[in-house]
PDB file of N, CA and C in Angstrom:
ATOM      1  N   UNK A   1    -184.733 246.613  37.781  1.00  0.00           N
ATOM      2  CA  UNK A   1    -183.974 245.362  37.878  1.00  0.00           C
ATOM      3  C   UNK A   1    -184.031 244.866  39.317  1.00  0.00           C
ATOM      4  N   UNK A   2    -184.325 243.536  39.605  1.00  0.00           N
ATOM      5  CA  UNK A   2    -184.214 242.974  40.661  1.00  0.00           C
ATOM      6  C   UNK A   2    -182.817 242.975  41.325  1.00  0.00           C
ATOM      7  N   UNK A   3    -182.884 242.993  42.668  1.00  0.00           N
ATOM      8  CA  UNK A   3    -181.971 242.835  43.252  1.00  0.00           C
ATOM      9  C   UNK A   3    -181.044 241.325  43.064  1.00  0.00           C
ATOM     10  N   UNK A   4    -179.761 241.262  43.343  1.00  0.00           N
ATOM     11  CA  UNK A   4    -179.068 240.442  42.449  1.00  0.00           C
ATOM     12  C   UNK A   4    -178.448 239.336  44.098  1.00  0.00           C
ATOM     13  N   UNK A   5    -179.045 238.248  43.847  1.00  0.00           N
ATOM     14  CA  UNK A   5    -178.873 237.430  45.056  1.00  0.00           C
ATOM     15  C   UNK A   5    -177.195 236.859  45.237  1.00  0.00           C
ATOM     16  N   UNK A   6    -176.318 237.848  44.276  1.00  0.00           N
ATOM     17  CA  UNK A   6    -174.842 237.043  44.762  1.00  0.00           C
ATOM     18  C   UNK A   6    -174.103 238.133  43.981  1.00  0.00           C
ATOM     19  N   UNK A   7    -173.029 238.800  45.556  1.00  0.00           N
ATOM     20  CA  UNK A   7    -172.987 240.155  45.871  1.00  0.00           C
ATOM     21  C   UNK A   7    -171.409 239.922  45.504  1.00  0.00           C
ATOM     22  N   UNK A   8    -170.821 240.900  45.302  1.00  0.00           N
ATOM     23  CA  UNK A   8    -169.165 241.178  45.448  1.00  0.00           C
ATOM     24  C   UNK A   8    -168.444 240.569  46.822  1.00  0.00           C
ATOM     25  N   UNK A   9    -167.308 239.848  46.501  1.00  0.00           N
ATOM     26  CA  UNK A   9    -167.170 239.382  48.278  1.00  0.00           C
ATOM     27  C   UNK A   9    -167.949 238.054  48.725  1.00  0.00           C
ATOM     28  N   UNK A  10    -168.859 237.655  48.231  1.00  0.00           N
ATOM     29  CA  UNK A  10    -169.729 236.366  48.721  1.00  0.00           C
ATOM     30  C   UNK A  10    -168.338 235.119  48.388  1.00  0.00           C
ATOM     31  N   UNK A  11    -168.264 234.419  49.316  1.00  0.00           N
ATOM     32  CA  UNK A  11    -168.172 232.820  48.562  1.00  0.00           C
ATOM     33  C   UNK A  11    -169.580 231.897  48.116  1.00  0.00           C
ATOM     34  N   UNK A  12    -169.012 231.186  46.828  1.00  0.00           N
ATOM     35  CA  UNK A  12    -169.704 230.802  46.493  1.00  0.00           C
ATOM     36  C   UNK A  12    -168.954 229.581  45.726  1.00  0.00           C
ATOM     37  N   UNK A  13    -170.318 228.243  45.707  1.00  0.00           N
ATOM     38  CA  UNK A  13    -169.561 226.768  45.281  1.00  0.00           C
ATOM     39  C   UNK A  13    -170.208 227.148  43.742  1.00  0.00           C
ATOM     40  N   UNK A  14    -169.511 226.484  42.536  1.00  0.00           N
ATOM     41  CA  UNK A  14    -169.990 225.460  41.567  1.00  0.00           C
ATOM     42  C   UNK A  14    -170.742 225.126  41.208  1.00  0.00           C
ATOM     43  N   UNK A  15    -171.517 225.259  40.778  1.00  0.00           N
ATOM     44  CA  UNK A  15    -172.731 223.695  40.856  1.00  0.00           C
ATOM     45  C   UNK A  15    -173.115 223.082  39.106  1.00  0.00           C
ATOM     46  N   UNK A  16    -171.997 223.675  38.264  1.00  0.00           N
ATOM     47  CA  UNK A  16    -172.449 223.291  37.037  1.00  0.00           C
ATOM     48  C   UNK A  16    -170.945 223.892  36.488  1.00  0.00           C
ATOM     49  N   UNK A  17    -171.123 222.430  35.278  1.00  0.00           N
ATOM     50  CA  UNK A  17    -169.667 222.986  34.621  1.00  0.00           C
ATOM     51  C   UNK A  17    -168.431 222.253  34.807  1.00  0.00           C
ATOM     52  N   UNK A  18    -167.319 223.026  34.376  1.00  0.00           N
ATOM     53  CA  UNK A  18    -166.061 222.053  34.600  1.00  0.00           C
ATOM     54  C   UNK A  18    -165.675 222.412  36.001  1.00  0.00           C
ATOM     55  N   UNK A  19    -165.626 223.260  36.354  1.00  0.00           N
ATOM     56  CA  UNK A  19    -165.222 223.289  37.494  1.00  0.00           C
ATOM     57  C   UNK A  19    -165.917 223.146  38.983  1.00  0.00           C
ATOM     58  N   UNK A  20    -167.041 222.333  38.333  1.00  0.00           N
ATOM     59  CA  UNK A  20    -168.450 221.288  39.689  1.00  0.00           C
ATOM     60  C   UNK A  20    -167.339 221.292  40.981  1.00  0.00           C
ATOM     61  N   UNK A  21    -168.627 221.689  42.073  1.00  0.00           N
ATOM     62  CA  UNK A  21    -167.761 221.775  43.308  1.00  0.00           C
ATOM     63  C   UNK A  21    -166.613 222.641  43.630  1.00  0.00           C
ATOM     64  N   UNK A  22    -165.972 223.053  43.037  1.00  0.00           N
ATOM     65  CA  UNK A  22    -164.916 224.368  43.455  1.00  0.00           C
ATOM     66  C   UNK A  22    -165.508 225.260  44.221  1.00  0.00           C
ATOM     67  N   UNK A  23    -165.436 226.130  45.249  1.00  0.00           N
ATOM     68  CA  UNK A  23    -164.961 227.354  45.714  1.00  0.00           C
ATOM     69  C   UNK A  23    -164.304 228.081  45.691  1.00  0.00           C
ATOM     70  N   UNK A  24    -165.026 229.841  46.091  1.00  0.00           N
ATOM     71  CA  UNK A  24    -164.329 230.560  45.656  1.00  0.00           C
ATOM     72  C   UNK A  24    -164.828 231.868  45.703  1.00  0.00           C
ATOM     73  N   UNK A  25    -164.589 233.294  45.748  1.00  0.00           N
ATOM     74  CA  UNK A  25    -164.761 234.226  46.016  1.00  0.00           C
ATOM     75  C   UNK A  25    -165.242 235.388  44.915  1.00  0.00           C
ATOM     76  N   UNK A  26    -166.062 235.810  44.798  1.00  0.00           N
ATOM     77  CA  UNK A  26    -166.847 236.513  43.643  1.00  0.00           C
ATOM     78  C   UNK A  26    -166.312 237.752  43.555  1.00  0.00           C
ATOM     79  N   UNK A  27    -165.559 237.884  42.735  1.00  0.00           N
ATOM     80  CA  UNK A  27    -164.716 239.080  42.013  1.00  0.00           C
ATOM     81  C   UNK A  27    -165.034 240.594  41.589  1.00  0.00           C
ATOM     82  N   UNK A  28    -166.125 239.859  40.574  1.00  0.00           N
ATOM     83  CA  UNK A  28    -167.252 240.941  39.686  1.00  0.00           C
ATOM     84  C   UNK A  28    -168.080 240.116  39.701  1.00  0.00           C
ATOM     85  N   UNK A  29    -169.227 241.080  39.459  1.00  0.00           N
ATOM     86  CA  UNK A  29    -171.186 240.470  39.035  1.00  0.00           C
ATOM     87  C   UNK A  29    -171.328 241.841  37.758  1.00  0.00           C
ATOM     88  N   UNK A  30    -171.896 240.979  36.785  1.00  0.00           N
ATOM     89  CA  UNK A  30    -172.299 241.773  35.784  1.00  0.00           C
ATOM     90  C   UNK A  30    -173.984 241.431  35.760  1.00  0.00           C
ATOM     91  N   UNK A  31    -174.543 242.222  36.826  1.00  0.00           N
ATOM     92  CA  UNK A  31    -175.988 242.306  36.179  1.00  0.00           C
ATOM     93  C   UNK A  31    -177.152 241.847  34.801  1.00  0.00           C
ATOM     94  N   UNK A  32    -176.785 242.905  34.454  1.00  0.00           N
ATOM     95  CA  UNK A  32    -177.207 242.741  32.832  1.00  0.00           C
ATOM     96  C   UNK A  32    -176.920 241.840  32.092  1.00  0.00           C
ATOM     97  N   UNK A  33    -175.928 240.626  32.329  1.00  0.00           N
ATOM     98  CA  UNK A  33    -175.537 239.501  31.400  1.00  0.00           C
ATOM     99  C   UNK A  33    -175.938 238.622  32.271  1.00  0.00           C
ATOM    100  N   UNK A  34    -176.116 238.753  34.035  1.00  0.00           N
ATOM    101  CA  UNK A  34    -176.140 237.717  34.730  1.00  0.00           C
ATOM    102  C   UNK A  34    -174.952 236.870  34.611  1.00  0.00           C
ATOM    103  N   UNK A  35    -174.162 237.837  35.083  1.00  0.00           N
ATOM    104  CA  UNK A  35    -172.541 236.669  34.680  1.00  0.00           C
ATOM    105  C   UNK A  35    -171.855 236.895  36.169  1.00  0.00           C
ATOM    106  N   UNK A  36    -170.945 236.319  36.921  1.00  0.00           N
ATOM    107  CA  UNK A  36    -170.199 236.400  37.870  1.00  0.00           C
ATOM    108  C   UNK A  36    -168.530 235.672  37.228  1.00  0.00           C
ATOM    109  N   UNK A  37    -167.679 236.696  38.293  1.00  0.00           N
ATOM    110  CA  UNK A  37    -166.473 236.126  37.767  1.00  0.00           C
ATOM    111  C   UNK A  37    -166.268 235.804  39.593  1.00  0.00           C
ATOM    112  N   UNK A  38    -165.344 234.577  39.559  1.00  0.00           N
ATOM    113  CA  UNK A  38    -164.566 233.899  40.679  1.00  0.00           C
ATOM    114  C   UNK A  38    -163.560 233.537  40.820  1.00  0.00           C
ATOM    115  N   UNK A  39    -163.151 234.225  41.642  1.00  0.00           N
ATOM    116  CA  UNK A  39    -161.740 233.936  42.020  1.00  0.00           C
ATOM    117  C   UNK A  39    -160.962 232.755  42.200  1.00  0.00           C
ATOM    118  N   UNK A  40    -160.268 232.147  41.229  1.00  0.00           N
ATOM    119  CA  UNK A  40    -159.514 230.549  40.433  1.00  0.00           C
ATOM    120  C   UNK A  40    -160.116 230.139  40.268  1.00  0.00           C
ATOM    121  N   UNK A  41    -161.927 230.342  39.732  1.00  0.00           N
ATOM    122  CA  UNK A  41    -162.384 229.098  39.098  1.00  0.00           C
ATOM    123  C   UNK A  41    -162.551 229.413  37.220  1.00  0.00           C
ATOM    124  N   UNK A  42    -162.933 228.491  36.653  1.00  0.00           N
ATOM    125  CA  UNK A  42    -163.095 229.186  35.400  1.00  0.00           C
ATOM    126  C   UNK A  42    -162.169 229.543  34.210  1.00  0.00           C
ATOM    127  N   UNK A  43    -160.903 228.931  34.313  1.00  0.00           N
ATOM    128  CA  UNK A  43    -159.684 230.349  34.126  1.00  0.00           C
ATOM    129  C   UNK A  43    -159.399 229.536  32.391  1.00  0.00           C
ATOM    130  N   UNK A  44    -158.954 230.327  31.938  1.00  0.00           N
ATOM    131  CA  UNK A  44    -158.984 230.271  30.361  1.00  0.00           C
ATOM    132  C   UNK A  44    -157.887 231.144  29.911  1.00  0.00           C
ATOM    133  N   UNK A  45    -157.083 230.065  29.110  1.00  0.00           N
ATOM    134  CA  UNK A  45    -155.847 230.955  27.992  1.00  0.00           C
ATOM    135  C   UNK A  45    -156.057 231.853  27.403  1.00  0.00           C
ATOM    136  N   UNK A  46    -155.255 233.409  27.303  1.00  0.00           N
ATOM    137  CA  UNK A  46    -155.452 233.942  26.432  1.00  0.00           C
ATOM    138  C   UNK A  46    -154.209 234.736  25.535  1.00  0.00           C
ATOM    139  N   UNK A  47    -154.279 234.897  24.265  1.00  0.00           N
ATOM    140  CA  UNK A  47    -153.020 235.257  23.730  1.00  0.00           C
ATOM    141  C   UNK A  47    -153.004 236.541  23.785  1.00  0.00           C
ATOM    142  N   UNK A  48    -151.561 237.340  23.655  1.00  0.00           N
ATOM    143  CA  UNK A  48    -151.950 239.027  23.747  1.00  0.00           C
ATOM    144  C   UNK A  48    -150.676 239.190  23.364  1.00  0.00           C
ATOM    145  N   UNK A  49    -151.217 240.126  22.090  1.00  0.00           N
ATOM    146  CA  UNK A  49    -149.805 240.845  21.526  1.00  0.00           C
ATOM    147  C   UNK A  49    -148.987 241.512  21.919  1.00  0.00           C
ATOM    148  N   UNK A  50    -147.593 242.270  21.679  1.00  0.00           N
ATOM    149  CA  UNK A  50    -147.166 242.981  22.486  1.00  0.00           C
ATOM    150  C   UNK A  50    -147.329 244.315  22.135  1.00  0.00           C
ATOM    151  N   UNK A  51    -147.849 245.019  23.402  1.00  0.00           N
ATOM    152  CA  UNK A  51    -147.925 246.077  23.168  1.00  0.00           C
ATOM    153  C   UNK A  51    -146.912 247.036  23.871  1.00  0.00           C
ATOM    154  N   UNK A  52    -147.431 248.329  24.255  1.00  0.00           N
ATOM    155  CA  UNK A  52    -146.470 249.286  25.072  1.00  0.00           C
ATOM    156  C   UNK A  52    -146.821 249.232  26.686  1.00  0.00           C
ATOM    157  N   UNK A  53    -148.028 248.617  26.972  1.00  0.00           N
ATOM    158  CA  UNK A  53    -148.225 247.480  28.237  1.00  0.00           C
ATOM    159  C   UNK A  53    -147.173 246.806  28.650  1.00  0.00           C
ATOM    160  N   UNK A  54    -147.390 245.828  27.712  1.00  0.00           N
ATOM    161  CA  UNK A  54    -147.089 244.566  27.614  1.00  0.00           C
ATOM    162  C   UNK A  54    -145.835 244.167  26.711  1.00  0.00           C
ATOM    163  N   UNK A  55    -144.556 244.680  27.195  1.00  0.00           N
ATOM    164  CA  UNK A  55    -143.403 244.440  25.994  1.00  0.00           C
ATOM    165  C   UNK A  55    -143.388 243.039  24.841  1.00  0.00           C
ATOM    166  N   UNK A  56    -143.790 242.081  25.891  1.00  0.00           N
ATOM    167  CA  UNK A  56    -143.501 240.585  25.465  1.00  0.00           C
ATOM    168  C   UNK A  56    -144.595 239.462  24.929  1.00  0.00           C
ATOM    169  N   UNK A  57    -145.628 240.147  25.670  1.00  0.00           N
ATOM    170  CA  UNK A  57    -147.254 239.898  25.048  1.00  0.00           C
ATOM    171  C   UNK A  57    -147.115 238.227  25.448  1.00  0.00           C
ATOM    172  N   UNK A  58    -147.569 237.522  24.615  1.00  0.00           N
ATOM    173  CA  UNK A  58    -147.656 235.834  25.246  1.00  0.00           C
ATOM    174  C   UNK A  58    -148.667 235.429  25.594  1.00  0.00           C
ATOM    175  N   UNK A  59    -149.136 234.332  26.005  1.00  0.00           N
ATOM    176  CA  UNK A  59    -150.142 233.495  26.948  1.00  0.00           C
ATOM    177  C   UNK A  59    -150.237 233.684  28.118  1.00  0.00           C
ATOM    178  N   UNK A  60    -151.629 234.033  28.575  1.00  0.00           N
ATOM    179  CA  UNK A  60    -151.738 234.396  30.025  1.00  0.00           C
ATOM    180  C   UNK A  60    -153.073 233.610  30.341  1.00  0.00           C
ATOM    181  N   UNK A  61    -153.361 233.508  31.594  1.00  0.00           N
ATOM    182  CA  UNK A  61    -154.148 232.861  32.280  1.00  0.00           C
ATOM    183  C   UNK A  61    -155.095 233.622  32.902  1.00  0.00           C
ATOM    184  N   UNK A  62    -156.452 233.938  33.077  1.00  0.00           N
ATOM    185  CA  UNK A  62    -157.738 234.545  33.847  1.00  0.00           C
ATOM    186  C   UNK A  62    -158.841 233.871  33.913  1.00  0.00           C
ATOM    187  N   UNK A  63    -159.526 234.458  34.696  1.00  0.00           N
ATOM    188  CA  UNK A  63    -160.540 233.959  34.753  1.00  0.00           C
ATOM    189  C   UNK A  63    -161.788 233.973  34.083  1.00  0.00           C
ATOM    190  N   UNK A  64    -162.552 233.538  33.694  1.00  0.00           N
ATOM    191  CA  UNK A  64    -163.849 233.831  32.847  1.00  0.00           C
ATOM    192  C   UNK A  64    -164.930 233.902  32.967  1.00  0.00           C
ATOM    193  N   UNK A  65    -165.838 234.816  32.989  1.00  0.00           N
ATOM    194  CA  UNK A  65    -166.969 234.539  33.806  1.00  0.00           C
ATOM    195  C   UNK A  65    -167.971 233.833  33.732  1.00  0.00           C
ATOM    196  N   UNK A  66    -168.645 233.251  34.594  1.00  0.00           N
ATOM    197  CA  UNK A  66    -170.201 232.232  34.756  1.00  0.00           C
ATOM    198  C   UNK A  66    -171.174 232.393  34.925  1.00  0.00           C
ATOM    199  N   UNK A  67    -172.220 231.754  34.276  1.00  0.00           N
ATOM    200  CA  UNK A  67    -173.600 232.442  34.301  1.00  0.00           C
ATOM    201  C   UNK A  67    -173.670 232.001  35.987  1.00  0.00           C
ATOM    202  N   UNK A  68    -174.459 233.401  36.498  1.00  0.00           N
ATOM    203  CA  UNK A  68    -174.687 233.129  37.362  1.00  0.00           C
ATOM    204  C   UNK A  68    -175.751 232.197  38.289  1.00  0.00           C
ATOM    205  N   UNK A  69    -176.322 231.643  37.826  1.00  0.00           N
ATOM    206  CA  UNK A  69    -177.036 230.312  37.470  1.00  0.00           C
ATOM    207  C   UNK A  69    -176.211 229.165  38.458  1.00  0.00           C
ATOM    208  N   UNK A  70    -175.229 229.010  37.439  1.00  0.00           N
ATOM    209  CA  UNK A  70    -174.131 228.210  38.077  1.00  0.00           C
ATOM    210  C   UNK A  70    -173.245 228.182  39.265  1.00  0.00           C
ATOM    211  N   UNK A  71    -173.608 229.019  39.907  1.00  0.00           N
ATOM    212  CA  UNK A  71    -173.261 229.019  41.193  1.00  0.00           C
ATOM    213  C   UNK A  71    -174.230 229.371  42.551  1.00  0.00           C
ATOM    214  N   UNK A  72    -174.227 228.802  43.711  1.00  0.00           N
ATOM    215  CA  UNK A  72    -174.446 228.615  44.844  1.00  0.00           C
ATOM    216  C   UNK A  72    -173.916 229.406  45.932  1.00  0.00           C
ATOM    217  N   UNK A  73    -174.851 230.556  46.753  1.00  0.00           N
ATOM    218  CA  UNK A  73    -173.884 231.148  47.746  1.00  0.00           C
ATOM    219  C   UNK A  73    -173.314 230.171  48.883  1.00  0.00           C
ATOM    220  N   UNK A  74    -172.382 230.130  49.571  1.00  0.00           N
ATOM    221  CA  UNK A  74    -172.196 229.455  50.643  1.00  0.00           C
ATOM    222  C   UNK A  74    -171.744 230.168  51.945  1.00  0.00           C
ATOM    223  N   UNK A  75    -172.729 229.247  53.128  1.00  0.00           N
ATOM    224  CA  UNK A  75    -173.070 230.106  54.159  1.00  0.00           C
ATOM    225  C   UNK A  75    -172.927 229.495  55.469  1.00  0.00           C
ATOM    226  N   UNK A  76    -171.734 229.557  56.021  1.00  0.00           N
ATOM    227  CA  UNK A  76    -171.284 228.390  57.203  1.00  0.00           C
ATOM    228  C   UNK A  76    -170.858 227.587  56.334  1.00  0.00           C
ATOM    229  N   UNK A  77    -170.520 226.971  55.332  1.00  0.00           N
ATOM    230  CA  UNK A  77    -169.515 226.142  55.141  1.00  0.00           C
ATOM    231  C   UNK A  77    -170.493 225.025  53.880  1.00  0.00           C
ATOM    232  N   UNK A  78    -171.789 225.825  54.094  1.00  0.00           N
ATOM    233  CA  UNK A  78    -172.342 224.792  53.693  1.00  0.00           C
ATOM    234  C   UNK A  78    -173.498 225.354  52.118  1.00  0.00           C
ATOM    235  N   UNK A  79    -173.710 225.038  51.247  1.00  0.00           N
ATOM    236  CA  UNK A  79    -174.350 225.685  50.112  1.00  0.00           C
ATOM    237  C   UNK A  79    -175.772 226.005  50.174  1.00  0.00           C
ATOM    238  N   UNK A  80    -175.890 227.125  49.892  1.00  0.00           N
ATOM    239  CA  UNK A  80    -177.748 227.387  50.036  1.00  0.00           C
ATOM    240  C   UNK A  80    -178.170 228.331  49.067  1.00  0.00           C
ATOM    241  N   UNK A  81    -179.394 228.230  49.128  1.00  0.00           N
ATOM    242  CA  UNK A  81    -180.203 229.125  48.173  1.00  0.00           C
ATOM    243  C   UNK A  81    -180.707 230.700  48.592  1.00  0.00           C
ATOM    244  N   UNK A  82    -180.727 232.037  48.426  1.00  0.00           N
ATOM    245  CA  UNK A  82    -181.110 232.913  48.683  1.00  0.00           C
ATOM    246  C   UNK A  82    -182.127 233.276  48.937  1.00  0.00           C
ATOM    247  N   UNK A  83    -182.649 234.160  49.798  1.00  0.00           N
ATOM    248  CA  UNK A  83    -184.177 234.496  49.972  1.00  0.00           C
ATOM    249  C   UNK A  83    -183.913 235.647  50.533  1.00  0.00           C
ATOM    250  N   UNK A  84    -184.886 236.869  50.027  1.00  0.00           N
ATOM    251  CA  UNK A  84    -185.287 238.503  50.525  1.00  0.00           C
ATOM    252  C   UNK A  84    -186.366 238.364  51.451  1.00  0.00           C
ATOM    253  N   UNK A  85    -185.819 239.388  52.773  1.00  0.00           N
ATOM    254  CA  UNK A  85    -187.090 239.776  53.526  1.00  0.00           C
ATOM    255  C   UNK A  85    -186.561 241.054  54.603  1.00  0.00           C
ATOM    256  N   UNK A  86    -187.692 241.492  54.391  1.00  0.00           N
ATOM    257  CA  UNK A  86    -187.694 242.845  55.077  1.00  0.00           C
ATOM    258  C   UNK A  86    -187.216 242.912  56.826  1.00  0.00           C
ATOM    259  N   UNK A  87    -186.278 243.549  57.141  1.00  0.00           N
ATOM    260  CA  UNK A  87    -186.185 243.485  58.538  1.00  0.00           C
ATOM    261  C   UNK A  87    -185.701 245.114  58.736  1.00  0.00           C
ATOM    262  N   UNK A  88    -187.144 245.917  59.639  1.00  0.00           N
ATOM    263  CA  UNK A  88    -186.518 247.032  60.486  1.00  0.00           C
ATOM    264  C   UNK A  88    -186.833 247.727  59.151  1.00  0.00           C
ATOM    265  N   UNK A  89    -187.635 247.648  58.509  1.00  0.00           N
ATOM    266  CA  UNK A  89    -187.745 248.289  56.939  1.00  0.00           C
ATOM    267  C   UNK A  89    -186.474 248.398  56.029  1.00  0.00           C
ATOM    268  N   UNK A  90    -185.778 247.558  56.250  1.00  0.00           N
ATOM    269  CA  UNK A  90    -184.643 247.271  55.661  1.00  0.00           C
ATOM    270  C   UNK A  90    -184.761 245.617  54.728  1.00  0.00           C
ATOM    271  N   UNK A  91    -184.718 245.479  53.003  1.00  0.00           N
ATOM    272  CA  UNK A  91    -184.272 244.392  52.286  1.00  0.00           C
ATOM    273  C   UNK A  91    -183.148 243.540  52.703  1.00  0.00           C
ATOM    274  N   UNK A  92    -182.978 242.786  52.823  1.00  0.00           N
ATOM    275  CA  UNK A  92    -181.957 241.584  53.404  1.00  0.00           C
ATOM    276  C   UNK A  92    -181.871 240.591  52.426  1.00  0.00           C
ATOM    277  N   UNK A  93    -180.673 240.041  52.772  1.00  0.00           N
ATOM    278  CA  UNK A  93    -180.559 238.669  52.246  1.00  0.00           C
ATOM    279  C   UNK A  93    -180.688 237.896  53.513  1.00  0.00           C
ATOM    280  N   UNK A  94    -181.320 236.356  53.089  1.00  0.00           N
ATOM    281  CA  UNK A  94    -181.142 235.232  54.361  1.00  0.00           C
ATOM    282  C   UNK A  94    -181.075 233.966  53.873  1.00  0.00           C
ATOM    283  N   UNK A  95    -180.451 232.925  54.343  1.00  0.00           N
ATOM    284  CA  UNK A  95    -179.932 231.710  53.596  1.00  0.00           C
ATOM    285  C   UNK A  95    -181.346 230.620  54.138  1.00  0.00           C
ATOM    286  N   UNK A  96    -182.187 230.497  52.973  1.00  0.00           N
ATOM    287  CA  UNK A  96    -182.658 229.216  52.722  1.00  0.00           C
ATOM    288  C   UNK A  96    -182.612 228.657  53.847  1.00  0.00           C
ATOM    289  N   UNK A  97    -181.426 227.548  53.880  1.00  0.00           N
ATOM    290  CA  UNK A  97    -180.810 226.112  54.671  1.00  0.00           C
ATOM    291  C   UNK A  97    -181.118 226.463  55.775  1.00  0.00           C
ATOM    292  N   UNK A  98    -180.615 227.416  56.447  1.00  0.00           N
ATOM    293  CA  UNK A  98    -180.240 228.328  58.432  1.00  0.00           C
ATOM    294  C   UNK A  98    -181.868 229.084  58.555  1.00  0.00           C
ATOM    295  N   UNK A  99    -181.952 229.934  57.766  1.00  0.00           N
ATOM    296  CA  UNK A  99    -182.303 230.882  57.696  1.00  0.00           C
ATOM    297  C   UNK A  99    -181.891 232.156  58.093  1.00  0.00           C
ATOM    298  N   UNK A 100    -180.640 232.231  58.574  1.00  0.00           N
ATOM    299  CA  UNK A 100    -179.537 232.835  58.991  1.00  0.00           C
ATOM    300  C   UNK A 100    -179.475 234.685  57.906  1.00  0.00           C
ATOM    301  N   UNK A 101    -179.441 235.882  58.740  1.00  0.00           N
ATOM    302  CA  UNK A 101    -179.606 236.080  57.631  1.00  0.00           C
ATOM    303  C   UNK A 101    -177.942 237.093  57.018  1.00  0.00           C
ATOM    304  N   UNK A 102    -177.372 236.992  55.998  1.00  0.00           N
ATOM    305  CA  UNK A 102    -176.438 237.224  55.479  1.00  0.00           C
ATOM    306  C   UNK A 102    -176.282 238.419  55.499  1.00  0.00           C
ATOM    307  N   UNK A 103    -176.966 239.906  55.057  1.00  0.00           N
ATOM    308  CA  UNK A 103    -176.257 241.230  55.005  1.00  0.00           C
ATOM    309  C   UNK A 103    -177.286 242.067  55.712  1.00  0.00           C
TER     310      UNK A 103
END
């Protein structure tokens, strides 16, 4: 599996969807589905019975995750695309836009 261009901890904008343009902070990355979850974007009702959790059960609010597709890392303030390259025999990330490089 390729390395996955948008890491735990990244901010990252929107770029498709209801919530176009938002920011926000990447929660989880699920690989294998190519899904990311973000922190307040996305967020969706859900009902839940009561259990021994949950005395009162009810409607709650989370987040849901997005193909990761749909989102953009952002880097200085500003949105860019990812790119790998070797530095010091070490894989990197580096931003497109700057060329700046991220980890």
């Amino acid at each position: 599996m390729a390395t996955s261009k948008i890491k735990v901890g990244d901010t990252v904008k929107v770029i498709a969807g209801k919530d176009l343009g938002k920011e926000g902070k990447v929660t989880k990355v699920d690989t294998q589905n190519h899904k990311v979850v973000v922190e307040g974007i996305n967020k969706v009702m859900r009902a839940t019975k009561p259990s021994m959790q949950n005395q009162n059960g009810g409607i709650f609010e989370k987040e849901a995750a997005l193909d990761i597709s749909n989102v953009m890392l952002v880097v200085d303030g500003k949105a860019t695309r990812v790119g790998f390259k070797v530095e010091d025999g070490k894989k990197v990330r580096f931003a497109k836009a700057t060329g700046k490089t991220i980890d």
